[in-house]
PDB file of N, CA and C in Angstrom:
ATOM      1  N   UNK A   1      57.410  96.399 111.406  1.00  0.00           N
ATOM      2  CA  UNK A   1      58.029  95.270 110.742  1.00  0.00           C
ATOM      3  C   UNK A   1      58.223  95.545 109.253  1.00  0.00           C
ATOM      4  N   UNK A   2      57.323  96.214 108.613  1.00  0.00           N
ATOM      5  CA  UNK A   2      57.148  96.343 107.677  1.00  0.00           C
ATOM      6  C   UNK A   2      58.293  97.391 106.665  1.00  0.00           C
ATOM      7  N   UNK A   3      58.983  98.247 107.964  1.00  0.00           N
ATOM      8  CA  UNK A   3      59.888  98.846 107.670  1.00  0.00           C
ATOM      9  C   UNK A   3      61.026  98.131 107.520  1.00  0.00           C
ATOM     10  N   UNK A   4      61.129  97.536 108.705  1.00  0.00           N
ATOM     11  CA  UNK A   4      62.643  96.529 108.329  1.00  0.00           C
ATOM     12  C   UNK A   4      62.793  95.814 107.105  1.00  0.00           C
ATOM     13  N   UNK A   5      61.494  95.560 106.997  1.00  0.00           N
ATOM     14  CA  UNK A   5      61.836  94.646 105.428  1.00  0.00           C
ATOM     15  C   UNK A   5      62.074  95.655 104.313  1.00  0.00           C
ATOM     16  N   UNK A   6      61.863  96.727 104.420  1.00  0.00           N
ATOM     17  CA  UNK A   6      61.849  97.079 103.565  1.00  0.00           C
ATOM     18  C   UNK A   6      63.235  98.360 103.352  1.00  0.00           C
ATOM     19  N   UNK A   7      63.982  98.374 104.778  1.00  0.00           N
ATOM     20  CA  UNK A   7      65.274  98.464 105.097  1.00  0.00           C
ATOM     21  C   UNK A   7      66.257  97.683 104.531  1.00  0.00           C
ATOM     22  N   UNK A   8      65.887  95.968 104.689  1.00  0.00           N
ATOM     23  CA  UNK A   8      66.528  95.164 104.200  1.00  0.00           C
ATOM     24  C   UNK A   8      66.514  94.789 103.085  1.00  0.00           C
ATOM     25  N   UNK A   9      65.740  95.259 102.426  1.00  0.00           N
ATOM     26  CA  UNK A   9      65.109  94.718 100.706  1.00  0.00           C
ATOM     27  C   UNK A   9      66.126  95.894 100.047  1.00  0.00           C
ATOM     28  N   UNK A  10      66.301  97.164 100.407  1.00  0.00           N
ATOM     29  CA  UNK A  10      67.013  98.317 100.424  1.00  0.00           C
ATOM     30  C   UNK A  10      68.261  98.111 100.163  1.00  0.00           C
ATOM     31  N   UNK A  11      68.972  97.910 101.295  1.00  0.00           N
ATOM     32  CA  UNK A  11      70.428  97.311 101.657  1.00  0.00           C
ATOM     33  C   UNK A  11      70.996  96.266 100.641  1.00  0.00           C
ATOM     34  N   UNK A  12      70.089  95.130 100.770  1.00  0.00           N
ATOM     35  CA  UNK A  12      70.287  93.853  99.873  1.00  0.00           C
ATOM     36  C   UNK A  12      70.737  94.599  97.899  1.00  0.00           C
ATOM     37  N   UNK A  13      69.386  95.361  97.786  1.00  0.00           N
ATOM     38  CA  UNK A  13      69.989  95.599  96.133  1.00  0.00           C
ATOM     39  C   UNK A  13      70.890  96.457  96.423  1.00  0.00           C
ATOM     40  N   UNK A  14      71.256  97.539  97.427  1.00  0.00           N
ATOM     41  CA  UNK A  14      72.343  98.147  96.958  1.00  0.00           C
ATOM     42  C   UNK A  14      73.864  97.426  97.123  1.00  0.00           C
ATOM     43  N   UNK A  15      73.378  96.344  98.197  1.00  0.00           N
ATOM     44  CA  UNK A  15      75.000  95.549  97.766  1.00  0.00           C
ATOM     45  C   UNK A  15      75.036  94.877  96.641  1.00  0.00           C
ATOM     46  N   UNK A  16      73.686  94.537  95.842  1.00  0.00           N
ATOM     47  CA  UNK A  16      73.995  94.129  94.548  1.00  0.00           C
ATOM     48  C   UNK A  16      74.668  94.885  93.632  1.00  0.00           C
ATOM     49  N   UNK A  17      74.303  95.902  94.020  1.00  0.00           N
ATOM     50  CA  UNK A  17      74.725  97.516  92.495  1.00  0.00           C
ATOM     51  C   UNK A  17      76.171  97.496  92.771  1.00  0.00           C
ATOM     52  N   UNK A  18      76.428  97.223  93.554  1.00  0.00           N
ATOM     53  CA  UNK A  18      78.082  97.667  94.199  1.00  0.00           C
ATOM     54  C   UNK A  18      78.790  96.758  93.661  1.00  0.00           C
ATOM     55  N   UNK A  19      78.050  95.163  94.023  1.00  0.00           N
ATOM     56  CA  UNK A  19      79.058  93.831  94.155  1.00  0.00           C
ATOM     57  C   UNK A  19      79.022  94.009  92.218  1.00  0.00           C
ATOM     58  N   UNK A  20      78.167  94.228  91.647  1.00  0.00           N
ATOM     59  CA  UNK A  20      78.754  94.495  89.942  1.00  0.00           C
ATOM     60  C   UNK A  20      79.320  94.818  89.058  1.00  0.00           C
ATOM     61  N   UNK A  21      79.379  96.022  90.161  1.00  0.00           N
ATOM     62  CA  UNK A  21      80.504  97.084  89.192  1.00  0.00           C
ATOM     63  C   UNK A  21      81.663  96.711  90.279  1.00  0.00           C
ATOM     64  N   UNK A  22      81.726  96.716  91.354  1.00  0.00           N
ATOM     65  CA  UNK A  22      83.385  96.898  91.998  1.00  0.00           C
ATOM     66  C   UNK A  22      83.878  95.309  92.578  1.00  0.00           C
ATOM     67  N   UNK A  23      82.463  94.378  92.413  1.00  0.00           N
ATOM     68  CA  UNK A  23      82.776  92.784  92.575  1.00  0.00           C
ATOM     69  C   UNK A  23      84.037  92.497  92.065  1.00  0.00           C
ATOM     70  N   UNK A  24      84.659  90.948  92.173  1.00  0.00           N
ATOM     71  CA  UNK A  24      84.916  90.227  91.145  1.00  0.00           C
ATOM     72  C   UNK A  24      84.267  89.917  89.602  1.00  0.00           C
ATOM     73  N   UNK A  25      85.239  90.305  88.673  1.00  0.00           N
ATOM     74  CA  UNK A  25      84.742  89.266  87.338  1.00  0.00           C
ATOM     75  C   UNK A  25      85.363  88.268  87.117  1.00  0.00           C
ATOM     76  N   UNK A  26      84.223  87.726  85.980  1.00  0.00           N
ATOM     77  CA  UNK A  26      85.112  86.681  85.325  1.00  0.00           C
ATOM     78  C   UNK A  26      84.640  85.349  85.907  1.00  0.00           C
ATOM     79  N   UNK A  27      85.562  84.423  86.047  1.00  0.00           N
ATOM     80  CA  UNK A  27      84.693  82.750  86.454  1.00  0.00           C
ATOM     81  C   UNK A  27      85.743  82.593  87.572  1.00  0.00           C
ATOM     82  N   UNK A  28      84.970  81.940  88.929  1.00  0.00           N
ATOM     83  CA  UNK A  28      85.789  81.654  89.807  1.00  0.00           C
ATOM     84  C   UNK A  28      86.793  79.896  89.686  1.00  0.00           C
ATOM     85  N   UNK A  29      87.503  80.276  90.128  1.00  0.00           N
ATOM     86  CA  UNK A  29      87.781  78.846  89.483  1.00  0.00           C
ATOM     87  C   UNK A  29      88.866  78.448  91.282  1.00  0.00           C
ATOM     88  N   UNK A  30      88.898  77.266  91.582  1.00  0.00           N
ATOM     89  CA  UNK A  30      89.435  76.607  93.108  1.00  0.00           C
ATOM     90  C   UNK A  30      90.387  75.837  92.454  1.00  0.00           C
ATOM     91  N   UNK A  31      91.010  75.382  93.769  1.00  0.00           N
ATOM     92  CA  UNK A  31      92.099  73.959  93.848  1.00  0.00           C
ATOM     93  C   UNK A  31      91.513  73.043  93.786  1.00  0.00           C
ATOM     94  N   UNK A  32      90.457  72.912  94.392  1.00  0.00           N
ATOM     95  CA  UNK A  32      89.413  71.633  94.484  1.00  0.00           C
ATOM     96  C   UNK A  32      88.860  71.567  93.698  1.00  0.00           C
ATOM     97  N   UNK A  33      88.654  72.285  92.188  1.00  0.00           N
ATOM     98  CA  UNK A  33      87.915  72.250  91.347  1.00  0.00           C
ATOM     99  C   UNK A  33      89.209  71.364  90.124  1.00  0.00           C
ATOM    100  N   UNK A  34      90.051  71.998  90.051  1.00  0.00           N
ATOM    101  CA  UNK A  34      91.294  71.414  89.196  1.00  0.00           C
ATOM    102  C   UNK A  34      92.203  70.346  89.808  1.00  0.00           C
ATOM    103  N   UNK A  35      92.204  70.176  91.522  1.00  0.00           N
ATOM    104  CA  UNK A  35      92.853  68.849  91.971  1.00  0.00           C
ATOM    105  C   UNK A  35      94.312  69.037  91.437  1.00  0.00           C
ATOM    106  N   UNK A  36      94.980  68.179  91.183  1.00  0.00           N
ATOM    107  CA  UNK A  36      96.286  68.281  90.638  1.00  0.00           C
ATOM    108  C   UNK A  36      97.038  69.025  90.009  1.00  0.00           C
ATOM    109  N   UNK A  37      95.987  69.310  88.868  1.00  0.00           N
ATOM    110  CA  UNK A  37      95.962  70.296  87.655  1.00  0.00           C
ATOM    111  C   UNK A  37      96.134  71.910  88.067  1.00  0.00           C
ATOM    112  N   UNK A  38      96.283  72.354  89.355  1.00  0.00           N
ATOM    113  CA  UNK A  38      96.128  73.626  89.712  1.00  0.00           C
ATOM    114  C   UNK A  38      97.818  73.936  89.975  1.00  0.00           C
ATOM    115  N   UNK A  39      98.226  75.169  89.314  1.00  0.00           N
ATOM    116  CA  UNK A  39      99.072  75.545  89.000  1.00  0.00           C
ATOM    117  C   UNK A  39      99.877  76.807  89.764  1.00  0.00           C
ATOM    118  N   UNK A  40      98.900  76.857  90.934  1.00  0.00           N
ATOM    119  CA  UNK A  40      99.214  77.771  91.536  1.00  0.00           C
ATOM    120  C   UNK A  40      99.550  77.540  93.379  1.00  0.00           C
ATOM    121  N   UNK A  41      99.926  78.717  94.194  1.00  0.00           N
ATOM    122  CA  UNK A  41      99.562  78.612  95.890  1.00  0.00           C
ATOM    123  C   UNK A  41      98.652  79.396  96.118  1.00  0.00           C
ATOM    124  N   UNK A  42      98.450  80.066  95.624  1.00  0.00           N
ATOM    125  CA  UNK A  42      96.912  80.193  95.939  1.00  0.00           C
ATOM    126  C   UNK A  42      95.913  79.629  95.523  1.00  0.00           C
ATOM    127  N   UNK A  43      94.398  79.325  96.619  1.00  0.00           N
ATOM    128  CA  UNK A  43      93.836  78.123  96.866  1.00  0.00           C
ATOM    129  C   UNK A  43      92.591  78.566  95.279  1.00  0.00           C
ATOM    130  N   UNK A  44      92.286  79.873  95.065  1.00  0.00           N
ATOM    131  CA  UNK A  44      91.640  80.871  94.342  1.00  0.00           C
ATOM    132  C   UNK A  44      91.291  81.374  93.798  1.00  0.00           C
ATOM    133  N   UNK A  45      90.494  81.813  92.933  1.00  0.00           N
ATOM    134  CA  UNK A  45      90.396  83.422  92.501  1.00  0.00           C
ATOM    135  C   UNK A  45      89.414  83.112  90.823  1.00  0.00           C
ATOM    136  N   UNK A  46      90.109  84.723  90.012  1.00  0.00           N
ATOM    137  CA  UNK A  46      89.165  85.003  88.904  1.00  0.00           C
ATOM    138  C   UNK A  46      89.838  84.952  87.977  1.00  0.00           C
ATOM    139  N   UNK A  47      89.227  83.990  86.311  1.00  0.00           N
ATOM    140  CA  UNK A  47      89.923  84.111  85.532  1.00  0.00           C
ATOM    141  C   UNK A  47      88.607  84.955  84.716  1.00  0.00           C
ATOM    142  N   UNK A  48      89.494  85.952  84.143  1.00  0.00           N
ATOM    143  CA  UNK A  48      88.817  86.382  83.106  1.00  0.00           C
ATOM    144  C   UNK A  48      89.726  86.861  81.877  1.00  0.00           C
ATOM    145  N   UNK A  49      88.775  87.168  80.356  1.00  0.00           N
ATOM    146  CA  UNK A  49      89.032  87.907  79.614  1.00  0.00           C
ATOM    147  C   UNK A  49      89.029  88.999  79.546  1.00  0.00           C
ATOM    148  N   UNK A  50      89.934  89.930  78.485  1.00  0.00           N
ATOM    149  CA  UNK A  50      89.673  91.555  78.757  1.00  0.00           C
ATOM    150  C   UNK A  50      90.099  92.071  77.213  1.00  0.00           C
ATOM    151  N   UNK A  51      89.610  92.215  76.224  1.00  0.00           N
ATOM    152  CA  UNK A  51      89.834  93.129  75.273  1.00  0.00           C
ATOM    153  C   UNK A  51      90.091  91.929  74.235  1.00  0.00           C
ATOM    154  N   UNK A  52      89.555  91.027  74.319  1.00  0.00           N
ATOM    155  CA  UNK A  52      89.998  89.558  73.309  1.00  0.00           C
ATOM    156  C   UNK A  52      90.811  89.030  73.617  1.00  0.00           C
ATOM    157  N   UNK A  53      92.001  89.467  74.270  1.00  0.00           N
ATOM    158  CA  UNK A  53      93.303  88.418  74.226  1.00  0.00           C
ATOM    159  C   UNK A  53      93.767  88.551  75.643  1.00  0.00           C
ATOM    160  N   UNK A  54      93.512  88.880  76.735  1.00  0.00           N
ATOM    161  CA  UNK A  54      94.015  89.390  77.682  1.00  0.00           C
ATOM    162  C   UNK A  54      93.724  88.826  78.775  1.00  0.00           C
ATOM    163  N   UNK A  55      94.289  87.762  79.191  1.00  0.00           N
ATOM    164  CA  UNK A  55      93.925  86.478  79.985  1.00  0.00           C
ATOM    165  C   UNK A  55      94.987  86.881  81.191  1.00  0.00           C
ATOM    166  N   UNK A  56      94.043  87.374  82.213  1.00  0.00           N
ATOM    167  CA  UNK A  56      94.089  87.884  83.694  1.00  0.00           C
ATOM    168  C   UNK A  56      93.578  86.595  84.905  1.00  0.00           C
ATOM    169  N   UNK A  57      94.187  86.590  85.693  1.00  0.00           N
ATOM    170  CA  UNK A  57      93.823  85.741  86.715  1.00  0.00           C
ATOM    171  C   UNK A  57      93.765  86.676  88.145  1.00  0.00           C
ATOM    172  N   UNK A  58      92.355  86.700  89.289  1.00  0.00           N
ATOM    173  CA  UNK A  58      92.729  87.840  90.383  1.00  0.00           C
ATOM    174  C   UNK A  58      92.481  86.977  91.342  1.00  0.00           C
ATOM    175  N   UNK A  59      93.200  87.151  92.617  1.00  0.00           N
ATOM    176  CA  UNK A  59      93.296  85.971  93.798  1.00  0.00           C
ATOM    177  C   UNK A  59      94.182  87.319  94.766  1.00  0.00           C
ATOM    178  N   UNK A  60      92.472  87.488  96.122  1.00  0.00           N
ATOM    179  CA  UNK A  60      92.831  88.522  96.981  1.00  0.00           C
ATOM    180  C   UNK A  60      93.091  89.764  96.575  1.00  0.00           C
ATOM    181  N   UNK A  61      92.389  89.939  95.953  1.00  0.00           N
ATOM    182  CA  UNK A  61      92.308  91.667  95.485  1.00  0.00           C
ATOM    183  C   UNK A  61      93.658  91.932  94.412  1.00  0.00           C
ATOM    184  N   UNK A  62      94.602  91.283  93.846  1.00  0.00           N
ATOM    185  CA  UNK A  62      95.840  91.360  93.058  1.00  0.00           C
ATOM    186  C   UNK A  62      95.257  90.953  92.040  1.00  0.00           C
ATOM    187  N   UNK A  63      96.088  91.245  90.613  1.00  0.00           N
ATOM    188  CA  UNK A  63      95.481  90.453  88.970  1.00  0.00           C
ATOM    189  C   UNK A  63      96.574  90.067  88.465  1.00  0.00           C
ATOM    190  N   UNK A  64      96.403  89.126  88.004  1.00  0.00           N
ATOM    191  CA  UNK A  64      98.144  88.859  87.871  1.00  0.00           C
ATOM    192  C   UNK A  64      97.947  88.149  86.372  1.00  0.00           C
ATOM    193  N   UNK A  65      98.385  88.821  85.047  1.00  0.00           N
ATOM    194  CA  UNK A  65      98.836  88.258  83.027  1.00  0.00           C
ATOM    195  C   UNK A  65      99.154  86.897  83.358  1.00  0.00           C
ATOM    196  N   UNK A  66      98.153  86.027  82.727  1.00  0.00           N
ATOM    197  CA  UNK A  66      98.547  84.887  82.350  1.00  0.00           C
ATOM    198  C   UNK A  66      98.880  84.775  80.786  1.00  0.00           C
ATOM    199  N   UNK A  67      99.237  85.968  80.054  1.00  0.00           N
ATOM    200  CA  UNK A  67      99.469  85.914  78.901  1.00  0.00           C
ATOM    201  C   UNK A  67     100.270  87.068  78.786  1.00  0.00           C
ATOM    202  N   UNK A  68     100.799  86.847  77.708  1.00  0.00           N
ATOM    203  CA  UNK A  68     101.737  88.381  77.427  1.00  0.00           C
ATOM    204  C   UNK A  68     101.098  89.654  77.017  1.00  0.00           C
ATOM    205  N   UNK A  69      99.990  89.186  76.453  1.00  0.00           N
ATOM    206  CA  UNK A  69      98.902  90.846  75.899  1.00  0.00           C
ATOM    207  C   UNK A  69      98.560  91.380  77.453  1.00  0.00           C
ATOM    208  N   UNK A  70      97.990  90.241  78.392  1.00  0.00           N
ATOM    209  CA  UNK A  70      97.927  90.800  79.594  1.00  0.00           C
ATOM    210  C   UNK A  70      98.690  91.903  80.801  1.00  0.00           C
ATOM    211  N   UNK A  71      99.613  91.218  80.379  1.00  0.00           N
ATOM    212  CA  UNK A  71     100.892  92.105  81.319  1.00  0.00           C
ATOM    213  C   UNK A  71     101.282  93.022  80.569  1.00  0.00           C
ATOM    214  N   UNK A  72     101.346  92.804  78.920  1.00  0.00           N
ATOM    215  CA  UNK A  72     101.779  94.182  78.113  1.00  0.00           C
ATOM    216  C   UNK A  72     100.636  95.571  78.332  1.00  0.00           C
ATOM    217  N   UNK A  73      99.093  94.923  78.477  1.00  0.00           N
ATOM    218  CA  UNK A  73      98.543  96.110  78.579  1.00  0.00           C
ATOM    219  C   UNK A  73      97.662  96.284  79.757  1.00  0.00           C
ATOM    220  N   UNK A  74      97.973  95.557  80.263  1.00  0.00           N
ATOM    221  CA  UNK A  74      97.278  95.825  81.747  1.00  0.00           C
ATOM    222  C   UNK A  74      98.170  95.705  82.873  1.00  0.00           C
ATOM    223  N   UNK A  75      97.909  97.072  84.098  1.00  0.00           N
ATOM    224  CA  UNK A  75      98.865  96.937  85.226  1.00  0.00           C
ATOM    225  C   UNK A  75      98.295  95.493  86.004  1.00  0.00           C
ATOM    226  N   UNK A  76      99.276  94.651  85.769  1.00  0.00           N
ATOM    227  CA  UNK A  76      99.465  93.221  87.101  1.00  0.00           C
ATOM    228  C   UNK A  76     100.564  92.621  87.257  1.00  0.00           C
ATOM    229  N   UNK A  77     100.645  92.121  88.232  1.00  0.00           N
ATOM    230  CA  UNK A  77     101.612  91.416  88.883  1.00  0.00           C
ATOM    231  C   UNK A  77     102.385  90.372  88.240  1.00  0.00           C
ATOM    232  N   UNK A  78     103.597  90.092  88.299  1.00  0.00           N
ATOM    233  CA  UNK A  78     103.997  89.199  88.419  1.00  0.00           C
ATOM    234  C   UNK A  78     103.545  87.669  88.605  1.00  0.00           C
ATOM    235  N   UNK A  79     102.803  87.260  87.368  1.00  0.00           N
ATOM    236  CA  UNK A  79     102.773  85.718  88.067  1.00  0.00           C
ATOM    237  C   UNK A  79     103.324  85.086  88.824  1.00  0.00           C
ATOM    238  N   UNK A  80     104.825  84.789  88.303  1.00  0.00           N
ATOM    239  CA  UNK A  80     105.520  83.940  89.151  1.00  0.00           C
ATOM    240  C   UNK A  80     105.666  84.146  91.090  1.00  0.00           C
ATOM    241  N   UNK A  81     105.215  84.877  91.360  1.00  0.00           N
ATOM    242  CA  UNK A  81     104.630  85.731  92.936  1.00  0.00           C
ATOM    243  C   UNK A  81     103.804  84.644  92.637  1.00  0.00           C
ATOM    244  N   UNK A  82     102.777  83.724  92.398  1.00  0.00           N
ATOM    245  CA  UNK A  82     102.035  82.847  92.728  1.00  0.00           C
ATOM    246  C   UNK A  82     102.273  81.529  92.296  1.00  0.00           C
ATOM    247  N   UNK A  83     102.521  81.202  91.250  1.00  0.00           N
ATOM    248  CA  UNK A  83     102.956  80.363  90.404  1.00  0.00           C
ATOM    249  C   UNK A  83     103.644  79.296  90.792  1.00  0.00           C
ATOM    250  N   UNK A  84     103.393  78.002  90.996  1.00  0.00           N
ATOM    251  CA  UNK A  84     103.870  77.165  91.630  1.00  0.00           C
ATOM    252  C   UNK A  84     105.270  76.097  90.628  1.00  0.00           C
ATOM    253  N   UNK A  85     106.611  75.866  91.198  1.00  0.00           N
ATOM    254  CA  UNK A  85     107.013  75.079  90.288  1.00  0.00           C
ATOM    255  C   UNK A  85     106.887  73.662  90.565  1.00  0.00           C
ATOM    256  N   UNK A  86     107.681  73.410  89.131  1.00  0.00           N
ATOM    257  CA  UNK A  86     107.134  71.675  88.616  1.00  0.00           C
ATOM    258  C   UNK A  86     107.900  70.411  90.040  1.00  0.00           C
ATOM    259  N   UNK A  87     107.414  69.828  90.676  1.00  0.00           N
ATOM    260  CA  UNK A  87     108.118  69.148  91.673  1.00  0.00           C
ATOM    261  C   UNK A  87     108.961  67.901  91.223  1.00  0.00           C
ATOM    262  N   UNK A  88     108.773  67.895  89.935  1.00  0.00           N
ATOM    263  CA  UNK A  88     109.090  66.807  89.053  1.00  0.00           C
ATOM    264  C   UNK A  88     110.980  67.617  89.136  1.00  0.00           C
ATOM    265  N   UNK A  89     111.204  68.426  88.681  1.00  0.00           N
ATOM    266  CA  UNK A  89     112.449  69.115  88.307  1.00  0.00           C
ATOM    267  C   UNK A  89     112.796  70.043  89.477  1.00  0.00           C
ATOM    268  N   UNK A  90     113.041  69.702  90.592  1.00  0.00           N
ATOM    269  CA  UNK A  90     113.672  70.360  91.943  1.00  0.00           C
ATOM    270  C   UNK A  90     114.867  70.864  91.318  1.00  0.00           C
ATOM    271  N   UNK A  91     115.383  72.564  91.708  1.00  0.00           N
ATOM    272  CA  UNK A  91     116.635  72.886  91.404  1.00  0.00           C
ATOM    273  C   UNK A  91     116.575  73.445  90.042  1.00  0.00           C
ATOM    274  N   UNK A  92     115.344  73.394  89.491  1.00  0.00           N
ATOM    275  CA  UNK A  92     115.003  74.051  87.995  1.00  0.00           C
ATOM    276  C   UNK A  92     113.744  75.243  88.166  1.00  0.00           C
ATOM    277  N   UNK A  93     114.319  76.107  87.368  1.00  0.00           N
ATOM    278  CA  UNK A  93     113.093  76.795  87.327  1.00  0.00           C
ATOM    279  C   UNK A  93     111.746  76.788  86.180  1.00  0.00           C
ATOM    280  N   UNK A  94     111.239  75.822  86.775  1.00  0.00           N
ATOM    281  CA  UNK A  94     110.425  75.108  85.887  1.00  0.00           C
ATOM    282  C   UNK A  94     108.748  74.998  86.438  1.00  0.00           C
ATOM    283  N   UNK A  95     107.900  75.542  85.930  1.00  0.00           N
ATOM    284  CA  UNK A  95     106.675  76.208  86.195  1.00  0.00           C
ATOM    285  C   UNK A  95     105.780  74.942  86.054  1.00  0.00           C
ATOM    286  N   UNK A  96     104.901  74.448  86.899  1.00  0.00           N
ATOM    287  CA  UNK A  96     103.548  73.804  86.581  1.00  0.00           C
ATOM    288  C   UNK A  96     102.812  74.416  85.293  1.00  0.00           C
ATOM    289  N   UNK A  97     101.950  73.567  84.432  1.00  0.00           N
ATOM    290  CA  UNK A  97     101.033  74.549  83.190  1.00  0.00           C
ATOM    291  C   UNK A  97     100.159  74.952  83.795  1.00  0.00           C
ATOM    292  N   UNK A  98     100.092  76.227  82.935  1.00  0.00           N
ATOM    293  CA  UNK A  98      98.942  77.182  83.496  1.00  0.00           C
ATOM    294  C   UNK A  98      97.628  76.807  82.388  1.00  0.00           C
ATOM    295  N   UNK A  99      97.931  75.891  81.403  1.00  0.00           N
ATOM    296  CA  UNK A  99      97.109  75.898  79.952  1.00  0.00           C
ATOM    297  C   UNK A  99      95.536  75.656  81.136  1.00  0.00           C
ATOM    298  N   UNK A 100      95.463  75.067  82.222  1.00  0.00           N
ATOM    299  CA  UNK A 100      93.995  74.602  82.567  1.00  0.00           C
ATOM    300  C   UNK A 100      93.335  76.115  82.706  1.00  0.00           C
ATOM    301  N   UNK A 101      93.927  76.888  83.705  1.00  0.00           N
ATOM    302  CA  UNK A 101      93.512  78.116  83.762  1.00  0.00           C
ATOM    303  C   UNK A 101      93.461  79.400  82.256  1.00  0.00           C
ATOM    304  N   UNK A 102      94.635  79.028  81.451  1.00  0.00           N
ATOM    305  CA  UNK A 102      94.607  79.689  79.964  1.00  0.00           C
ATOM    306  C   UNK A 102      93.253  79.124  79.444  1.00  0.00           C
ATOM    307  N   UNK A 103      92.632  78.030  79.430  1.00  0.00           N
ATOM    308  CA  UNK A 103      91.330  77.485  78.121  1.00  0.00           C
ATOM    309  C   UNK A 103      90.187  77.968  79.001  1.00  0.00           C
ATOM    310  N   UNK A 104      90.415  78.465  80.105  1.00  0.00           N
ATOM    311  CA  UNK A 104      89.235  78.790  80.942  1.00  0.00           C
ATOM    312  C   UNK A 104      89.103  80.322  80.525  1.00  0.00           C
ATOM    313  N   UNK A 105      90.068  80.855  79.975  1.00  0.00           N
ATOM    314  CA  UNK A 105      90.053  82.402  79.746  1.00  0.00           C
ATOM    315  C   UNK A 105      89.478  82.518  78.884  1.00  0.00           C
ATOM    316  N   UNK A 106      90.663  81.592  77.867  1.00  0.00           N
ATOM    317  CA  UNK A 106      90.347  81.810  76.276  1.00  0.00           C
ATOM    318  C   UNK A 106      88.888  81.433  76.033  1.00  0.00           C
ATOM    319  N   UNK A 107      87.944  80.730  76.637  1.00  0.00           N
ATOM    320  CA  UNK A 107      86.566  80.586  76.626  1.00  0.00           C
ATOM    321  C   UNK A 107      86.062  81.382  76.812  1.00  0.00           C
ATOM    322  N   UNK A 108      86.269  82.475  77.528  1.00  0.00           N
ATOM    323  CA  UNK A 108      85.012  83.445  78.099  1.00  0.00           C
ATOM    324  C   UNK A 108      85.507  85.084  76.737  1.00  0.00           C
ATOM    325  N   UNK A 109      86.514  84.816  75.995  1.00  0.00           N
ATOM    326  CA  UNK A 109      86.679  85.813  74.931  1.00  0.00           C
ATOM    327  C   UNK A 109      85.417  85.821  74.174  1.00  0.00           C
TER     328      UNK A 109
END
């Protein structure tokens, strides 16, 4: 018995060492957490900072610039690939704000 535990005590930190370095960063943030205010179709994901100004959002393994330093210096996606528009202005291309998810970044600088 004494082995298994200590098989499993094993296992357990090395998925910790892993989930740190190759995890998610950053703050998870939901739909259900922002309600209305969520700006996106996906339900998801990670906002973080990166180098002071570099406000990244990742949902399913993708990272996608919520700022222009972001996309200027880091490889990601296309927001608008997630980005939900305003239902207010049908026939416009007109974006929900992202500012709830931007002050969540700009916090963790």
């Amino acid at each position: 018995m004494s082995r298994f535990l200590l098989l499993a005590v094993a296992v357990s930190a090395a998925a910790a060492f892993v989930w740190t370095f190759w995890g998610p960063s950053g703050v998870k943030v939901t739909e259900a957490e922002l309600g209305k205010n969520w700006p996106l179709t996906v339900s998801e994901g990670y906002v973080e900072c990166k180098r002071g100004d570099a406000y990244l959002f990742t949902s399913d393994g993708k990272t996608y610039g919520l700022n222009g330093f972001a996309t200027t210096f880091f490889d990601t996606r296309d927001l608008h690939e997630i980005w939900k528009k305003d239902p207010r202005y049908p026939g416009l291309n007109l974006y929900l704000n992202i500012d709830p998810l931007f002050k969540i970044a700009k916090g963790l600088c």
